[in-house]
Protein backbone atom coordinates (compact mmCIF):
# COMPACT_ATOMS: atom_id res chain seq x y z
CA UNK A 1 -11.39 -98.70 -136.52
CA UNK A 2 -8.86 -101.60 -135.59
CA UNK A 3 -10.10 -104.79 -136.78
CA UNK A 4 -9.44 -106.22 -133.09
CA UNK A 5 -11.44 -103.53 -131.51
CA UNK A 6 -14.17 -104.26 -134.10
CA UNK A 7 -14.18 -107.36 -133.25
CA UNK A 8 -15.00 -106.69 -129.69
CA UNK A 9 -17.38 -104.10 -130.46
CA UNK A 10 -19.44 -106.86 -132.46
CA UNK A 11 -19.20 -109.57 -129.54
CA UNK A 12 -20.42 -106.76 -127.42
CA UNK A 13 -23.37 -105.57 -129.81
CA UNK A 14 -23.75 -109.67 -129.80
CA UNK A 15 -24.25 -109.74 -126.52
CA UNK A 16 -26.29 -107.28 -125.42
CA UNK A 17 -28.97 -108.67 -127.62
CA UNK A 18 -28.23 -112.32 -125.93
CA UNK A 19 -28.88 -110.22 -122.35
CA UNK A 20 -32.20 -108.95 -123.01
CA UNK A 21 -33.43 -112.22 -124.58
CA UNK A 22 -32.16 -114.28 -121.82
CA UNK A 23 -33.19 -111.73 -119.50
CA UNK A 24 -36.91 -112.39 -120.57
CA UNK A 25 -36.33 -115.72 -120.34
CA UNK A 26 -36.10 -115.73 -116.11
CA UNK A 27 -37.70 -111.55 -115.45
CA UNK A 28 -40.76 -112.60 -115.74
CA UNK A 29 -40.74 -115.10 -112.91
CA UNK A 30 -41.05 -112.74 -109.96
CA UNK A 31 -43.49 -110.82 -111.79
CA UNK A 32 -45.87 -113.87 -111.89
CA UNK A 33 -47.66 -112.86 -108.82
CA UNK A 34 -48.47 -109.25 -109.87
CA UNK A 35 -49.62 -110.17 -112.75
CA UNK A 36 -51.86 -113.05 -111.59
CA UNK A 37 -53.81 -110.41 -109.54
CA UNK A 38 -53.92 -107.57 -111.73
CA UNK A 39 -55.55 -109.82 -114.55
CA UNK A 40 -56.96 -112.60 -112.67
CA UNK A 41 -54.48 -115.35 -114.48
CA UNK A 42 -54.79 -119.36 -113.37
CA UNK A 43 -51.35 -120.90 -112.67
CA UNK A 44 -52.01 -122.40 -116.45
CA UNK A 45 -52.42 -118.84 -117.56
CA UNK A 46 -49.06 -118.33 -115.47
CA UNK A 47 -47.28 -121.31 -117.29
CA UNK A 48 -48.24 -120.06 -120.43
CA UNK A 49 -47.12 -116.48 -120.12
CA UNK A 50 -43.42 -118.33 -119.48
CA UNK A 51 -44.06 -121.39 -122.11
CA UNK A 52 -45.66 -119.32 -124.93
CA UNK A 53 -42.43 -117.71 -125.11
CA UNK A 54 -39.64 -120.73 -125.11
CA UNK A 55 -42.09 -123.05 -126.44
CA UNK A 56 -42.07 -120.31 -129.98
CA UNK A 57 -38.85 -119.80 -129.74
CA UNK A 58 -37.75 -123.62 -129.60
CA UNK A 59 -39.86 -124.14 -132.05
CA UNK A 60 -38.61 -121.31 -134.60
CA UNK A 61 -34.40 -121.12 -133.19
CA UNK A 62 -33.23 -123.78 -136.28
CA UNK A 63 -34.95 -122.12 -138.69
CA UNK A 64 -33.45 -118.96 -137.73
CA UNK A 65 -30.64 -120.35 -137.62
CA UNK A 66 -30.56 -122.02 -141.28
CA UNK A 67 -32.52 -118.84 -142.55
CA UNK A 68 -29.68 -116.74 -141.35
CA UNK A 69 -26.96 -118.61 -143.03
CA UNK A 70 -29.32 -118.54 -146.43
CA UNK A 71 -30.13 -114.42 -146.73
CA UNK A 72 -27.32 -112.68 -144.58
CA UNK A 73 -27.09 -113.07 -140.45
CA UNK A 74 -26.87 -109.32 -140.26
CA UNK A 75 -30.49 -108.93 -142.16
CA UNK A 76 -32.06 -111.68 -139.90
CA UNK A 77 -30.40 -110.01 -136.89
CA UNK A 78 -31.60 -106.71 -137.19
CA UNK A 79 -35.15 -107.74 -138.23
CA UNK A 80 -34.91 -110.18 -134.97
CA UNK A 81 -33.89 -107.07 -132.85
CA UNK A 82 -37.17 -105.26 -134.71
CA UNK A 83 -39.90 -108.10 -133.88
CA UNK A 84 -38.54 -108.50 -130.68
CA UNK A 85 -38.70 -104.54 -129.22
CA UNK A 86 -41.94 -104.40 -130.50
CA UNK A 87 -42.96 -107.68 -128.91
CA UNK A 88 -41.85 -105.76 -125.58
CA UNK A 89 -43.91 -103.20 -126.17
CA UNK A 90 -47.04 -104.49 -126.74
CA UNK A 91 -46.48 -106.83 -123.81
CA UNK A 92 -46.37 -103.45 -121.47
CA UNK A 93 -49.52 -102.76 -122.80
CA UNK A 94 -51.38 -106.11 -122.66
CA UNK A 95 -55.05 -105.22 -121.16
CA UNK A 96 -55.18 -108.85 -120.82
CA UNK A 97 -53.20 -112.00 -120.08
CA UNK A 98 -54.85 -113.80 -122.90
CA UNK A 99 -53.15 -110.85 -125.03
CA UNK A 100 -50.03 -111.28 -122.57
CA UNK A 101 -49.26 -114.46 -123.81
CA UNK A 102 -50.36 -113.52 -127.78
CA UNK A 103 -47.15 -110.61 -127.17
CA UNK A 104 -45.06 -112.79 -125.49
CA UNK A 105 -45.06 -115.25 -128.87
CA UNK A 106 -44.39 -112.20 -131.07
CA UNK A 107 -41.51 -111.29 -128.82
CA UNK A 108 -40.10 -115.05 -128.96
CA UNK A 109 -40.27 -114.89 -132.86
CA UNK A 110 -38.07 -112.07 -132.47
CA UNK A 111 -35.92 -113.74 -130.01
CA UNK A 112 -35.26 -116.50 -132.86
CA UNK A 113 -33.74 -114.38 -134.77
CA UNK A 114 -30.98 -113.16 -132.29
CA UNK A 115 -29.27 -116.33 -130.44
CA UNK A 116 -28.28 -118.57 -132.66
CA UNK A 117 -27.67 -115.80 -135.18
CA UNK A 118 -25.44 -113.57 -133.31
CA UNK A 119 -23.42 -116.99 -132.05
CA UNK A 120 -22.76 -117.59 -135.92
CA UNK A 121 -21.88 -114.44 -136.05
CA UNK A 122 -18.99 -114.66 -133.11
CA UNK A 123 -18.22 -117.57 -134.92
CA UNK A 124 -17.62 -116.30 -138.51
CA UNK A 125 -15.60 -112.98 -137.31
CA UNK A 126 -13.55 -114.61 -134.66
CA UNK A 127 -11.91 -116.74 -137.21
CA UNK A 128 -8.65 -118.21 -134.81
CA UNK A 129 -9.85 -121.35 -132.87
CA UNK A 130 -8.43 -119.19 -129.81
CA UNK A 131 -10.24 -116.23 -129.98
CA UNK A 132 -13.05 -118.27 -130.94
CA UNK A 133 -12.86 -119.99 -128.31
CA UNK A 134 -12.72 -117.16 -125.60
CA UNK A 135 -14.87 -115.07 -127.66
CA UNK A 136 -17.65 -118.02 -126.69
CA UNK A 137 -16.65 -118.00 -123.21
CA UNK A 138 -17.64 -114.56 -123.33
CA UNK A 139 -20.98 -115.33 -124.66
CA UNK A 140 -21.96 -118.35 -122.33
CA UNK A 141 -21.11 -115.73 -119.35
CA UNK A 142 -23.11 -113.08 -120.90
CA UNK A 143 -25.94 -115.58 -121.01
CA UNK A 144 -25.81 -117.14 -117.98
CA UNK A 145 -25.93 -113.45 -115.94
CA UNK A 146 -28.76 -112.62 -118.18
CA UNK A 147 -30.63 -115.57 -116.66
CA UNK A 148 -29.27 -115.09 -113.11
CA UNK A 149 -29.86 -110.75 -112.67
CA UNK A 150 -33.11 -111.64 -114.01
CA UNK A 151 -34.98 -112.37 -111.09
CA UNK A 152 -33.67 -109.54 -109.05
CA UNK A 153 -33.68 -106.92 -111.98
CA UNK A 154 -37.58 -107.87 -111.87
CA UNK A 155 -38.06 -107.15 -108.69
CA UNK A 156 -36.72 -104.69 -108.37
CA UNK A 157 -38.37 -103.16 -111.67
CA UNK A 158 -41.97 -104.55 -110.38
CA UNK A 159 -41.39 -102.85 -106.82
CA UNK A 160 -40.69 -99.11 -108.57
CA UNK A 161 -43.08 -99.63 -111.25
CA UNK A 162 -45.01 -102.41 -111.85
CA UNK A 163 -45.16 -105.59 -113.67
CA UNK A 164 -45.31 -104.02 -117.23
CA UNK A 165 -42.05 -101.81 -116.67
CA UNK A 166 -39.89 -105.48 -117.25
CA UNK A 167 -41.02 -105.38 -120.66
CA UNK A 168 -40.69 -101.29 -121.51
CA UNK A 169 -37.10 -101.95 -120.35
CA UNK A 170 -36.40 -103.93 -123.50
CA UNK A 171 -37.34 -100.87 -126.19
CA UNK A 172 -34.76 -98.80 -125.70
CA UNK A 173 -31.73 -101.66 -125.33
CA UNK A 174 -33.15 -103.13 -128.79
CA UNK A 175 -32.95 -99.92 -130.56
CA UNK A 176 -29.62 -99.65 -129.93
CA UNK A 177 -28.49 -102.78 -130.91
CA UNK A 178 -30.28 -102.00 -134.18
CA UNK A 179 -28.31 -99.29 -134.70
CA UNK A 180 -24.81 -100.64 -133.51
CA UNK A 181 -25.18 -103.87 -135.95
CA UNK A 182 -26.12 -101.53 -138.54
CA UNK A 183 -22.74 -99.42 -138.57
CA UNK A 184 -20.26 -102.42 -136.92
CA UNK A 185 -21.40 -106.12 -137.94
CA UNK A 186 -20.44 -107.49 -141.40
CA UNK A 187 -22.55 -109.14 -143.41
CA UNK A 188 -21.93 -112.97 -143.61
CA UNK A 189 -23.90 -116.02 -145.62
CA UNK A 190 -22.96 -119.54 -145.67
CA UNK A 191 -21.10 -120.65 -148.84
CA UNK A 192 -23.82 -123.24 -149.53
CA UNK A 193 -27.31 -121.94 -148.82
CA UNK A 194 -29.09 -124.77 -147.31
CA UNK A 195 -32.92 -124.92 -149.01
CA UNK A 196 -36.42 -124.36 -146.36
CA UNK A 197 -37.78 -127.19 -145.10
CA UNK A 198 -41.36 -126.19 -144.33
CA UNK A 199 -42.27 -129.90 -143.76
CA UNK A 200 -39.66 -130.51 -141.27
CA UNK A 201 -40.71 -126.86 -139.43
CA UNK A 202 -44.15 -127.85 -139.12
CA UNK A 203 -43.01 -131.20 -137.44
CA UNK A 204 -40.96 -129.49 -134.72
CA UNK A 205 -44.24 -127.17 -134.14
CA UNK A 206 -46.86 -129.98 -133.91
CA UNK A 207 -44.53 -131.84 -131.70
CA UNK A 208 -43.14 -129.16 -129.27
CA UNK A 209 -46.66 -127.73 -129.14
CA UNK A 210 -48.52 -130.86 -128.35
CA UNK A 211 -45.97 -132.28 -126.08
CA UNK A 212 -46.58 -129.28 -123.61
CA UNK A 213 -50.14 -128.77 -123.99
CA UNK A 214 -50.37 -131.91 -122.67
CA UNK A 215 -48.64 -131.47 -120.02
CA UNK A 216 -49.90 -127.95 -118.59
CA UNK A 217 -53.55 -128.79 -119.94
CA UNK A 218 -53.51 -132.26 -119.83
CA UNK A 219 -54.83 -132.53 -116.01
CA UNK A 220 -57.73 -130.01 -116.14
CA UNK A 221 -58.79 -131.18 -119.50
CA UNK A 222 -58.94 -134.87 -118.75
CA UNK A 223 -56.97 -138.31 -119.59
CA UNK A 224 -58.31 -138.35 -123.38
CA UNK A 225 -57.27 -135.13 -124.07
CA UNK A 226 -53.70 -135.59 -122.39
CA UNK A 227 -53.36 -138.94 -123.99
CA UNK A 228 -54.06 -137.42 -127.18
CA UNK A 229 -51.70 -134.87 -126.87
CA UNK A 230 -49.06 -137.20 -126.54
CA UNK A 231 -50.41 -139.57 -129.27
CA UNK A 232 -49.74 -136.41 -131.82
CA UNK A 233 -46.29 -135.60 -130.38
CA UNK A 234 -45.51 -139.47 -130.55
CA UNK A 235 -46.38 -139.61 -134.21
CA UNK A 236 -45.01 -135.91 -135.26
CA UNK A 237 -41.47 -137.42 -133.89
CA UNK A 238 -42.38 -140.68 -136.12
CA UNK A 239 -42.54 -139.06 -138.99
CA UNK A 240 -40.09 -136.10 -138.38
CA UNK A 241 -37.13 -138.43 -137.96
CA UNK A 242 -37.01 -140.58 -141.27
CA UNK A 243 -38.51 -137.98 -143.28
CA UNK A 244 -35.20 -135.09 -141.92
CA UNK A 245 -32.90 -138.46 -142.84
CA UNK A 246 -33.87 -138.42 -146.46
CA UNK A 247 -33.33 -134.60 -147.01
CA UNK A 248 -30.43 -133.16 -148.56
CA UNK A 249 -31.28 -130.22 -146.55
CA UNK A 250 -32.73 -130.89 -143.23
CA UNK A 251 -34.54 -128.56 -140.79
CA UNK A 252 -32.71 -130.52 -138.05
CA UNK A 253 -29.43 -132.08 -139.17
CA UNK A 254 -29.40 -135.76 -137.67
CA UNK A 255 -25.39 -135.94 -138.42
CA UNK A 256 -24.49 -133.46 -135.93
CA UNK A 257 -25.63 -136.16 -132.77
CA UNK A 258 -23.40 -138.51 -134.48
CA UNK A 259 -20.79 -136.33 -132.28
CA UNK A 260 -21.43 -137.77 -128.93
CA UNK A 261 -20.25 -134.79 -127.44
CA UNK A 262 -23.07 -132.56 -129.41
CA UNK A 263 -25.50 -135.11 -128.83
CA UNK A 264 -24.49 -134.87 -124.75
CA UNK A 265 -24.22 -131.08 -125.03
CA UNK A 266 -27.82 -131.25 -126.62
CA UNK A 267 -29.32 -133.52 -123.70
CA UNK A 268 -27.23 -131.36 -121.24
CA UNK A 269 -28.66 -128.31 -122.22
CA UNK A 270 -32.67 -129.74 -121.94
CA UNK A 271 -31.68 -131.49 -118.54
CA UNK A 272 -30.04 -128.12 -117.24
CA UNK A 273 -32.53 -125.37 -118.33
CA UNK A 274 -35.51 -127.19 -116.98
CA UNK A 275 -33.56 -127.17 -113.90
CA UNK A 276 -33.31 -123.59 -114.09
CA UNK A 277 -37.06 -122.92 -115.31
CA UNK A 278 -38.21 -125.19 -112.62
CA UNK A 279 -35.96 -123.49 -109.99
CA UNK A 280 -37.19 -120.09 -110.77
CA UNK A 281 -41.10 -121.22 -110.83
CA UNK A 282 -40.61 -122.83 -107.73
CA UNK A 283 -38.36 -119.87 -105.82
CA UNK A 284 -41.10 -117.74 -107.09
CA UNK A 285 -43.56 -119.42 -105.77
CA UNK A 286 -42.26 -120.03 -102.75
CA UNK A 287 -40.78 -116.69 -101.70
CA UNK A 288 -43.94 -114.69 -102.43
CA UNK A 289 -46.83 -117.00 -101.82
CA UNK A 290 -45.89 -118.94 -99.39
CA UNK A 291 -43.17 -116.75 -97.12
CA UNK A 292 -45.37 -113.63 -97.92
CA UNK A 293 -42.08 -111.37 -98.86
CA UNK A 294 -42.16 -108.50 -101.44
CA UNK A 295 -41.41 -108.70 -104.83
CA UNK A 296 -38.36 -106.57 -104.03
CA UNK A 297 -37.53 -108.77 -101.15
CA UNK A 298 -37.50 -111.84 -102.87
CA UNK A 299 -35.28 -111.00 -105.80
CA UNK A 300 -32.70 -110.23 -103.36
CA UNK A 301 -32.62 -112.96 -102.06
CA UNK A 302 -31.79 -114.60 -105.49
CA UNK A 303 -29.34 -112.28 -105.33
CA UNK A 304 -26.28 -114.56 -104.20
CA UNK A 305 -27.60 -117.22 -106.89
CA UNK A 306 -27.00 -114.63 -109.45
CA UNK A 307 -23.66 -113.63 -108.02
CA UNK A 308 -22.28 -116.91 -108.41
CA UNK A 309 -23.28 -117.21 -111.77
CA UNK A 310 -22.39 -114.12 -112.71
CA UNK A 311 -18.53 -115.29 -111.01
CA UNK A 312 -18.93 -119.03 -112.17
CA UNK A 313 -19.98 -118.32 -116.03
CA UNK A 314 -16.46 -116.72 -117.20
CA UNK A 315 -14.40 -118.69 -114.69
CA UNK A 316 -16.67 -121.70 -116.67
CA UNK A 317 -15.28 -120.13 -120.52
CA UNK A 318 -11.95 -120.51 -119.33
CA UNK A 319 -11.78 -123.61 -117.93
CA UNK A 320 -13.27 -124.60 -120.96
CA UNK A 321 -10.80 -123.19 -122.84
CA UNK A 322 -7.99 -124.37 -120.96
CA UNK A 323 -8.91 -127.54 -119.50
CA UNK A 324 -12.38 -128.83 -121.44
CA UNK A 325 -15.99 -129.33 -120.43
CA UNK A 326 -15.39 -132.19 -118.13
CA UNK A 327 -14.69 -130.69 -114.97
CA UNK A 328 -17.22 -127.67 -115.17
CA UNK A 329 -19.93 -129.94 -116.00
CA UNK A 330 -19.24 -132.29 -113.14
CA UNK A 331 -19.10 -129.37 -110.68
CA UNK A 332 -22.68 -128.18 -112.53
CA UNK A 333 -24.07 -131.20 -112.08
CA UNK A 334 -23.25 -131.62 -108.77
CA UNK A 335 -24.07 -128.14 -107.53
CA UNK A 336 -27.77 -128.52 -109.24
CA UNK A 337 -28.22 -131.90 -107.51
CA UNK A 338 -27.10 -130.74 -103.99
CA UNK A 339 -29.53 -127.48 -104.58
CA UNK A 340 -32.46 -129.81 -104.92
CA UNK A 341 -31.50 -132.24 -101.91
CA UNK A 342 -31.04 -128.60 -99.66
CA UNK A 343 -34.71 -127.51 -100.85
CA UNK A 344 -36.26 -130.43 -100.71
CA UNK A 345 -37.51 -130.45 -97.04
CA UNK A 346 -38.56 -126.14 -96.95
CA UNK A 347 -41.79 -124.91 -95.50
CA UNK A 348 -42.95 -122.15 -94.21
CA UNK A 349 -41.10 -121.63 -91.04
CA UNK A 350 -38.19 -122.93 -92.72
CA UNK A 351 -34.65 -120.47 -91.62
CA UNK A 352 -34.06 -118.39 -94.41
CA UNK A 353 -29.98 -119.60 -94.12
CA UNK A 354 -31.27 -122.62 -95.02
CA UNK A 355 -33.28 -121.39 -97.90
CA UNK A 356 -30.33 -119.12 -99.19
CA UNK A 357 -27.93 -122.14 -98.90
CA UNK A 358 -30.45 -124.16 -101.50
CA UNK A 359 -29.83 -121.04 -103.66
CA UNK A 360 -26.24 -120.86 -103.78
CA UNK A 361 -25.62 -124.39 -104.64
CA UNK A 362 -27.81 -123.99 -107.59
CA UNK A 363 -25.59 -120.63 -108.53
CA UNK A 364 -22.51 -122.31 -108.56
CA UNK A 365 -24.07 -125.34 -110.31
CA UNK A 366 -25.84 -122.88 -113.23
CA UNK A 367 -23.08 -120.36 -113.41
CA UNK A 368 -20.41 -123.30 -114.78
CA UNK A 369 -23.34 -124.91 -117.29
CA UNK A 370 -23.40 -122.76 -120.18
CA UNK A 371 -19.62 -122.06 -121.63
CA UNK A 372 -19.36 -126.43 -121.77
CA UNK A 373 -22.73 -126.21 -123.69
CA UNK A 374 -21.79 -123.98 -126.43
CA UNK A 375 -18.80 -124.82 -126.52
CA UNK A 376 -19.57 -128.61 -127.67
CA UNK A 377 -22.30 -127.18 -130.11
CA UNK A 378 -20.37 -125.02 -132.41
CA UNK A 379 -16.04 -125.68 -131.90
CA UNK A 380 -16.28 -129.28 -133.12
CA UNK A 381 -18.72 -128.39 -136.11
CA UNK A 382 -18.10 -127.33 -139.59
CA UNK A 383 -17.67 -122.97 -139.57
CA UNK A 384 -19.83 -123.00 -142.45
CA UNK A 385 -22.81 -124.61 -140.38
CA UNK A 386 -22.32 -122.28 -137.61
CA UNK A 387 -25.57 -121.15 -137.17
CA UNK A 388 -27.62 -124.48 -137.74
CA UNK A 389 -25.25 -125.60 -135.09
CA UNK A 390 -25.69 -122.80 -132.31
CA UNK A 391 -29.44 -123.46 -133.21
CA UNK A 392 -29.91 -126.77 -132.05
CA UNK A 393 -28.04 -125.86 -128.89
CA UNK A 394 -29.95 -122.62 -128.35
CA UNK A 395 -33.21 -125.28 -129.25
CA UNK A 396 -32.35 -127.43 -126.71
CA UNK A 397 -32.00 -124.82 -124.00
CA UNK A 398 -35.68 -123.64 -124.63
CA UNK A 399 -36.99 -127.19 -124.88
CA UNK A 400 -35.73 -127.77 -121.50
CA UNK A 401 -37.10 -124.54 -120.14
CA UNK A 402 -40.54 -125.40 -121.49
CA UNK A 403 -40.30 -128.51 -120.08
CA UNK A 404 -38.88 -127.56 -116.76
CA UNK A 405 -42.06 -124.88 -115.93
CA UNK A 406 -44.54 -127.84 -117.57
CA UNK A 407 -43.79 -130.79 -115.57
CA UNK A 408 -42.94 -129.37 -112.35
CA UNK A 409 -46.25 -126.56 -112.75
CA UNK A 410 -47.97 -129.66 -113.35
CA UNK A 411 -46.69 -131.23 -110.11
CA UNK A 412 -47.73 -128.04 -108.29
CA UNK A 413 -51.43 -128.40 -109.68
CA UNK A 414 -51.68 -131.54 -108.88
CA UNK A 415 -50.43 -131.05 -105.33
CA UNK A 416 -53.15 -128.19 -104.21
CA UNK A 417 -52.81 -128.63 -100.59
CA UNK A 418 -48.82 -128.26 -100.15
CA UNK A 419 -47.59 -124.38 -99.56
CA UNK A 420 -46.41 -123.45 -103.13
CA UNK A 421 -42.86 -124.05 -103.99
CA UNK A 422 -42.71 -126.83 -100.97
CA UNK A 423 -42.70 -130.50 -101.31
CA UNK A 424 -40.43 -133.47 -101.74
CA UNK A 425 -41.45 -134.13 -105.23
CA UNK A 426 -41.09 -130.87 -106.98
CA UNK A 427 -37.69 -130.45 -105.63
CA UNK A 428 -36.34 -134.37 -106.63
CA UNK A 429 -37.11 -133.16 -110.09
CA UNK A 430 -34.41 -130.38 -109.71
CA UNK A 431 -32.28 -132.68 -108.11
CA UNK A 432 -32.51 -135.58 -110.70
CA UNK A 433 -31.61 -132.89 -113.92
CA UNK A 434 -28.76 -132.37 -111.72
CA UNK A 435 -27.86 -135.79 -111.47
CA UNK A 436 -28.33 -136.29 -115.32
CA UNK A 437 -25.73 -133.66 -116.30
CA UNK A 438 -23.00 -134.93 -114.02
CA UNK A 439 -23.57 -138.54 -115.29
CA UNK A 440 -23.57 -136.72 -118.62
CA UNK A 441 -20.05 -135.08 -118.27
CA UNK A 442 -18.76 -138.26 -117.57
CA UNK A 443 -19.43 -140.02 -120.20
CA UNK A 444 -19.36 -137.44 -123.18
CA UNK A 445 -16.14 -135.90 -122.58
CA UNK A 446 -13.77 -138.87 -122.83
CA UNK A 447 -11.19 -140.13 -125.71
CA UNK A 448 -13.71 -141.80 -127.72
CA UNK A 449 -16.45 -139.50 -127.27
CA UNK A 450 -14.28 -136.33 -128.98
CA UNK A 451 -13.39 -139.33 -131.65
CA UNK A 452 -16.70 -138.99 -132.91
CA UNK A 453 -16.95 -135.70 -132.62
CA UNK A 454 -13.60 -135.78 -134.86
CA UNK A 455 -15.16 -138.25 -137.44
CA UNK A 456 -18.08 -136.00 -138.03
CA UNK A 457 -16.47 -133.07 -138.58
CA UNK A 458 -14.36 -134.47 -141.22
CA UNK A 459 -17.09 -136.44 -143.14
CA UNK A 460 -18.83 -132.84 -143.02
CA UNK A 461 -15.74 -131.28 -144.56
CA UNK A 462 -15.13 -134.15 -146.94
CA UNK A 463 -19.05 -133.99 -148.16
CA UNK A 464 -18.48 -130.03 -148.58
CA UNK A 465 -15.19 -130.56 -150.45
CA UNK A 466 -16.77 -133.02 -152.42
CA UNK A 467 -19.85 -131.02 -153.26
């Protein structure tokens, strides 16, 4: 086979496993009402079926990542692909939601395995800074219409045949990307395999896990226990800081947010994905409890969000390419805080124009995020790093997804006697992560912010040189 069409054929196989874990990522949303009724799940129970999966994955993505670069990225791939199909399958079967959410974390240690490993991969076979370049533009599109379909895939899927089928649907796609990076992707390690840093893992997990408990918990559990909760994620951060800055080989590598563009791309990604996760609760929410409309019916009308995100996220790689992040990012930004402003005032009688209007402002916001994101993560850092790199990115999407269905589920608790999905204050939330990554593109895309990004990348290549 041509080496070009190999190529291709790897991005592909790349991709498809980036679909179906993004896809799980945002499916599951307008299957949260079937599933509360069938097994009698609390809208905690609900936040955890969502949160047990990014909060595992964030937690697990840079040691993937590392891992990857240390035994082979093909190995770790495949065995990703394994975990993650069967994860899917067990979750079709779950007699339970306290099993539901038990499936869902096996599925999201599976998941670790695939996105920031298959992005090092893409990086390591697309060698010219070009194709590299597009190749990722290819990528952050894949992932955004992952995100966007999934919505009205699931409702579509939960209207023929039931909640459960969103999970069967992942079996057979997995299997075949087993078997396609078994015949097509090279095997690739980093030059330097970087040591484990269980220390620095169990940091992350204490902190992550903590940080959210206490905010979907914290409430119904009292002050103490939510005050405690942050206490532990305070002091996990305390410790995981200084003690990462004295390894040689660090779980999270603290020179990389020397780049101010990595460190923006890094804040970007938590402020924009808990827009999304916070979005998708809400629309949820919204569509089905409040407005009463089928599961079918209210995926499509997601469907012109995921339109313009499916149209926005390539048209977002090349502008990249040709242009730079600033002026997708500002347009994100912007989109995301006029979608929040639009849905701020719903109800119930609210016109459905109106509604629909909310939802394409937050498609052409989303559908320009992703390509700037990625882009920042790995093109300015060392090739050899590639998947450490793609990690903390991937990381910080999942953060801000955990986040995003936390605080604004919490909001929603709180607020028992507003129609779900309604309310001023839910909706300011969206509006401010907006705000956050415009003011963000702004100031991380300028002459002196790509200086540092410049700077680091050289002292990394000097260190490597030197070593």
């Amino acid at each position: 086979m041509p080496q070009p069409v190999r190529r291709r054929v790897v991005l592909a196989t790349c991709c498809l496993s980036l679909f179906i874990v993004g896809l799980d990522n945002t499916i599951v949303n307008l299957a949260l009402p079937s599933i509360r009724r069938e097994l009698g799940a609390s809208v905690s129970s609900l936040q955890w079926t969502i949160d047990a999966y990014t909060l595992v994955l964030a937690s697990l993505l840079m040691l993937s990542g590392s891992t990857a670069d240390r035994i082979g990225r093909r190995r770790t791939f495949q065995t990703g692909l394994a975990l993650f199909s069967l994860g899917s399958l067990l979750c079709g079967i779950a007699p339970s939601i306290g099993l539901l959410v038990a499936f869902r974390a096996l599925q999201a240690i599976g998941g670790s395995m695939l996105n920031p490993v298959a992005l090092s991969i893409v990086a390591n076979v697309f060698t010219d800074p070009r194709d590299r370049t597009r190749a990722i533009g290819v990528w952050a599109g894949v992932n955004g219409l992952s995100l966007a379909v999934g919505p009205v895939l699931g409702g579509v899927l939960v209207d023929w045949a039931g909640w459960r089928s969103i999970f069967w649907i992942n079996v057979p796609v997995g299997l075949a990307a087993i078997v396609l990076t078994a015949v097509f992707v090279p095997e690739s390690r980093a030059p330097r395999p970087r040591r484990l840093d269980p220390v620095g893992q169990l940091l992350v997990i204490v902190l992550l896990a903590s940080l959210t408990y206490g905010i979907i918990e914290g409430r119904g559990s009292g002050v103490p226990v939510m005050v405690g909760c942050f206490a532990v994620a305070a002091a996990a951060l305390a410790v995981l800081l200084p003690y990462e800055r004295r390894r040689r080989d660090p779980l999270l590598e603290l020179r990389f947010f020397r780049s101010v563009p990595f460190s923006g791309a890094t804040l970007t990604a938590v402020a924009g994905f808990a827009a999304l996760s916070g979005f998708l609760f809400l629309t949820t929410l919204y569509l089905q409890e409040t407005r009463g409309f089928s599961v079918l019916h209210a995926g499509l009308l997601t469907l012109p969000m995921a339109v313009l995100t499916a149209v926005g996220a390539p048209l977002s790689g090349r502008l990249t390419g040709a242009r730079g992040p600033r002026l997708p990012l500002l347009v994100a930004g912007a989109g995301i805080a006029a979608s929040g402003v639009v849905l701020a005032g719903i109800g119930p009688a609210t016109p459905i124009a109106w509604v629909v209007t909310g939802y394409v402002c937050f498609g052409v916001g989303y559908g320009l995020l992703n390509a700037p994101i990625t882009n920042a993560a790995v093109s300015g850092m060392p090739r050899e790093q590639a998947g450490l790199a793609a990690a903390v990115a991937s990381t910080s999407r999942q953060v801000g997804t955990s986040l995003g269905v936390a605080v604004i589920g919490a909001v929603v608790a709180a607020d028992a006697g507003t129609p779900p999905g309604t309310g001023h204050a839910v909706w300011a939330i969206v509006a401010g992560c907006g705000v956050l990554v415009f003011v963000l593109g702004l100031v991380t895309t300028g002459r002196w912010a790509l200086a540092t990004a410049a700077r680091v990348n050289g002292s990394d290549q000097a260190s490597t040189s030197v070593g």
